[in-house]
Protein backbone atom coordinates (compact mmCIF):
# COMPACT_ATOMS: atom_id res chain seq x y z
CA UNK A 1 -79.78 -110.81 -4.07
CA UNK A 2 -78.15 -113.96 -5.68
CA UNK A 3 -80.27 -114.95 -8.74
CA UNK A 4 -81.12 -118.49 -7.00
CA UNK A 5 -83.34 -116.16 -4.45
CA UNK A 6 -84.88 -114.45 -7.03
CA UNK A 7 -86.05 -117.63 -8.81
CA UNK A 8 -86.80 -119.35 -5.83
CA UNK A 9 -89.48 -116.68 -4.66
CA UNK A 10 -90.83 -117.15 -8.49
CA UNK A 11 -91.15 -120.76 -8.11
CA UNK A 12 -94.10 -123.30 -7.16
CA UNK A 13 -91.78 -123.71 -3.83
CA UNK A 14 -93.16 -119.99 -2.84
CA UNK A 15 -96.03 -119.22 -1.21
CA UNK A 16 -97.02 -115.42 -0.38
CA UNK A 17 -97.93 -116.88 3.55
CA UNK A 18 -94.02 -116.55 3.74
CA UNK A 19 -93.77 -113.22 5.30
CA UNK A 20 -90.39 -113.88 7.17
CA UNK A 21 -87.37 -115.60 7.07
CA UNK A 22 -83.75 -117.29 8.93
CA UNK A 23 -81.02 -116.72 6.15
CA UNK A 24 -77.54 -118.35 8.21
CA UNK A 25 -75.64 -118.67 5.00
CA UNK A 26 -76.73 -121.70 2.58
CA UNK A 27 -79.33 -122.33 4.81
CA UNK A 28 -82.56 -119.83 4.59
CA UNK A 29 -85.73 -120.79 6.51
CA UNK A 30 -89.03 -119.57 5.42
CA UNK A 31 -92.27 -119.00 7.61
CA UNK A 32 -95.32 -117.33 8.30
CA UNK A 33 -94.27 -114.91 11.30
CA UNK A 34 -96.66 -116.44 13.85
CA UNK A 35 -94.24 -119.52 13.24
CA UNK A 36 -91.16 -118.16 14.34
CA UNK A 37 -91.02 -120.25 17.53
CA UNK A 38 -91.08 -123.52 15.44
CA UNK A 39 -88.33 -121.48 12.54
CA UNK A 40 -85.95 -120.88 15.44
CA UNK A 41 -86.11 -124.35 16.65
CA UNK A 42 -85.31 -125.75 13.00
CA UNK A 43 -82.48 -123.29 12.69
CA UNK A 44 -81.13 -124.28 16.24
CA UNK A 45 -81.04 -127.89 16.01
CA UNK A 46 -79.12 -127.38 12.96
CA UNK A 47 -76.96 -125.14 14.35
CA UNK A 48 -76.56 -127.54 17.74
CA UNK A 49 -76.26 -130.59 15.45
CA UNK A 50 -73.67 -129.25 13.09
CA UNK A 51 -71.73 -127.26 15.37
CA UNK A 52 -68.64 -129.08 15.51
CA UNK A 53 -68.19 -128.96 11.43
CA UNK A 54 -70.29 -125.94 10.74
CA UNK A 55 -67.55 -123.46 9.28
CA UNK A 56 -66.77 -126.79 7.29
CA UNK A 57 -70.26 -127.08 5.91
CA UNK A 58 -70.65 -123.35 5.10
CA UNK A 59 -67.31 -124.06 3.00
CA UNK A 60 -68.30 -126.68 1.06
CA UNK A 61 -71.83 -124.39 0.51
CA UNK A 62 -69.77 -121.62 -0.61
CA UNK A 63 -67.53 -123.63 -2.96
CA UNK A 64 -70.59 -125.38 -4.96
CA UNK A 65 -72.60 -122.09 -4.60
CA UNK A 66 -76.03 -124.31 -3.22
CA UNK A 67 -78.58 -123.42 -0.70
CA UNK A 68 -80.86 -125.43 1.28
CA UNK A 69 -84.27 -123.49 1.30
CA UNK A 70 -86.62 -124.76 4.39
CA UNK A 71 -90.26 -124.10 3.57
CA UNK A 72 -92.59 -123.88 6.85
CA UNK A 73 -95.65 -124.00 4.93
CA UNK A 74 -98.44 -122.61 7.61
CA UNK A 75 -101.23 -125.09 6.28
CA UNK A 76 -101.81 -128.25 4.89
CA UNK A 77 -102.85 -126.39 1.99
CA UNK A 78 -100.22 -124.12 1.28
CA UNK A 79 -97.70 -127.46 1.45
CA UNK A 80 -99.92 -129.33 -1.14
CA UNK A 81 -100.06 -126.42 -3.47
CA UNK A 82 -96.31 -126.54 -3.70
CA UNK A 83 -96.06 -130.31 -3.98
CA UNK A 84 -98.77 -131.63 -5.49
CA UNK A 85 -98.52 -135.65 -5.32
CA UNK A 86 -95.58 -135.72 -3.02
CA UNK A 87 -97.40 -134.21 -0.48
CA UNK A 88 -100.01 -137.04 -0.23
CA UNK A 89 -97.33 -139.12 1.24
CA UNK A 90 -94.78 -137.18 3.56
CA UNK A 91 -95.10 -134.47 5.97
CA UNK A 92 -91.61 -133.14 4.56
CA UNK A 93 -90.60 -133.60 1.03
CA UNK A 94 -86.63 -132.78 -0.38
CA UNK A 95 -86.98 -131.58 -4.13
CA UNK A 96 -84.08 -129.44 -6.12
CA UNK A 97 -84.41 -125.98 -7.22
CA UNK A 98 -81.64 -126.09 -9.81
CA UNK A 99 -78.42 -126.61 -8.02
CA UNK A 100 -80.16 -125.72 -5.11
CA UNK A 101 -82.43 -128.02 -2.34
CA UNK A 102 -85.65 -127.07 -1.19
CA UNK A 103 -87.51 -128.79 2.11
CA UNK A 104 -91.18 -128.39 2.31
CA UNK A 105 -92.47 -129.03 5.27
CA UNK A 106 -96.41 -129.20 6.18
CA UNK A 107 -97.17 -127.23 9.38
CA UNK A 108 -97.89 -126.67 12.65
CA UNK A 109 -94.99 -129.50 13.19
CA UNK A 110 -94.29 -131.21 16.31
CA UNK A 111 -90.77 -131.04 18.02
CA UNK A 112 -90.02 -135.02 16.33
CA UNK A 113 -90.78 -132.99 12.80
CA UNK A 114 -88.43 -130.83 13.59
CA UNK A 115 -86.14 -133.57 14.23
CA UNK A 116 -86.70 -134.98 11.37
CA UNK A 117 -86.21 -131.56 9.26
CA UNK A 118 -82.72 -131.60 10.58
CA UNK A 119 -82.07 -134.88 9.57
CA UNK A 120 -83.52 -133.99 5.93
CA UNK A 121 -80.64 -131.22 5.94
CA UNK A 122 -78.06 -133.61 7.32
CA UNK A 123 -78.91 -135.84 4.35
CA UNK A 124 -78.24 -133.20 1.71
CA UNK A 125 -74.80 -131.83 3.40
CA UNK A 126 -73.57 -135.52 3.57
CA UNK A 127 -74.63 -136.25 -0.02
CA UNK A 128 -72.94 -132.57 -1.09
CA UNK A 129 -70.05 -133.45 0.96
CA UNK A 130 -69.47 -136.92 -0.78
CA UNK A 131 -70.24 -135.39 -4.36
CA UNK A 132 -67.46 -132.13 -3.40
CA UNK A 133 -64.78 -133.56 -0.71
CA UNK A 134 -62.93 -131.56 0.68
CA UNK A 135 -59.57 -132.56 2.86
CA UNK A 136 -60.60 -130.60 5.72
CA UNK A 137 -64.26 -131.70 5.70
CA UNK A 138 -64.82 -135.14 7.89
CA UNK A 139 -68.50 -135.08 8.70
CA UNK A 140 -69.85 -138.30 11.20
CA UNK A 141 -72.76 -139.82 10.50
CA UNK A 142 -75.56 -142.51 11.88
CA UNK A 143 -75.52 -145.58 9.11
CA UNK A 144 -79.31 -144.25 9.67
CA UNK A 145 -78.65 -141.45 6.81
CA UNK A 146 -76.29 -143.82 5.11
């Protein structure tokens, strides 16, 4: 286990409700089993969504050595314990772990949540992408995310 793990399940970001997880490479998805059904659609949508430059993506994760840790926090709670003031304003809040990115997001969540989850993680690959081009690595974004 990479020492960015490690420090991650010691960290305010943690919460011992997570009792499963998605790891697909730089991308790890923590939940509370009974939300697998909303995990799986965060982790498709990504995968959908960044299909076309995926291998690219992984790449550039592997090259910088970051992960982006999703956080299904089962409760209102649970998210506020982790974020503190942030929470009182967004459902999903994008904080850094070190090198790495975490997204906290307050559950149940709707299908537009997970939406916007995806385009929290689309965010954070463009920005990584523009901070460590590569020649092969041509993502296309909405001026939306710009």
């Amino acid at each position: 286990m990479r020492q960015q793990i490690s420090f991650l399940t010691q960290s305010r970001f943690y919460s011992p409700a997570f009792n499963a997880a998605i790891f697909d490479g730089p991308i790890r998805i923590y939940f509370a089993q009974y939300q697998e059904a909303q995990a799986l659609k965060v982790y498709f949508i990504i995968q959908e969504q960044m299909k076309d430059v995926y291998s690219q993506v992984r790449d550039t994760f592997r090259r910088t050595d970051v992960n982006i840790f999703i956080m299904l926090y089962p409760s209102d709670e649970a998210y506020k314990m982790s974020f503190a003031d942030l929470a009182q304003n967004s459902q999903i809040v994008v904080e850094r772990l070190g090198r790495d990115f975490v997204v906290g997001v307050s559950g149940p969540i709707s299908d537009k949540e997970v939406t916007t989850v995806y385009e929290r993680v689309e965010e954070i690959v463009k920005a990584l992408a523009e901070t460590y081009p590569s020649s092969n690595l041509h993502l296309d974004y909405d001026e939306a995310f710009a």
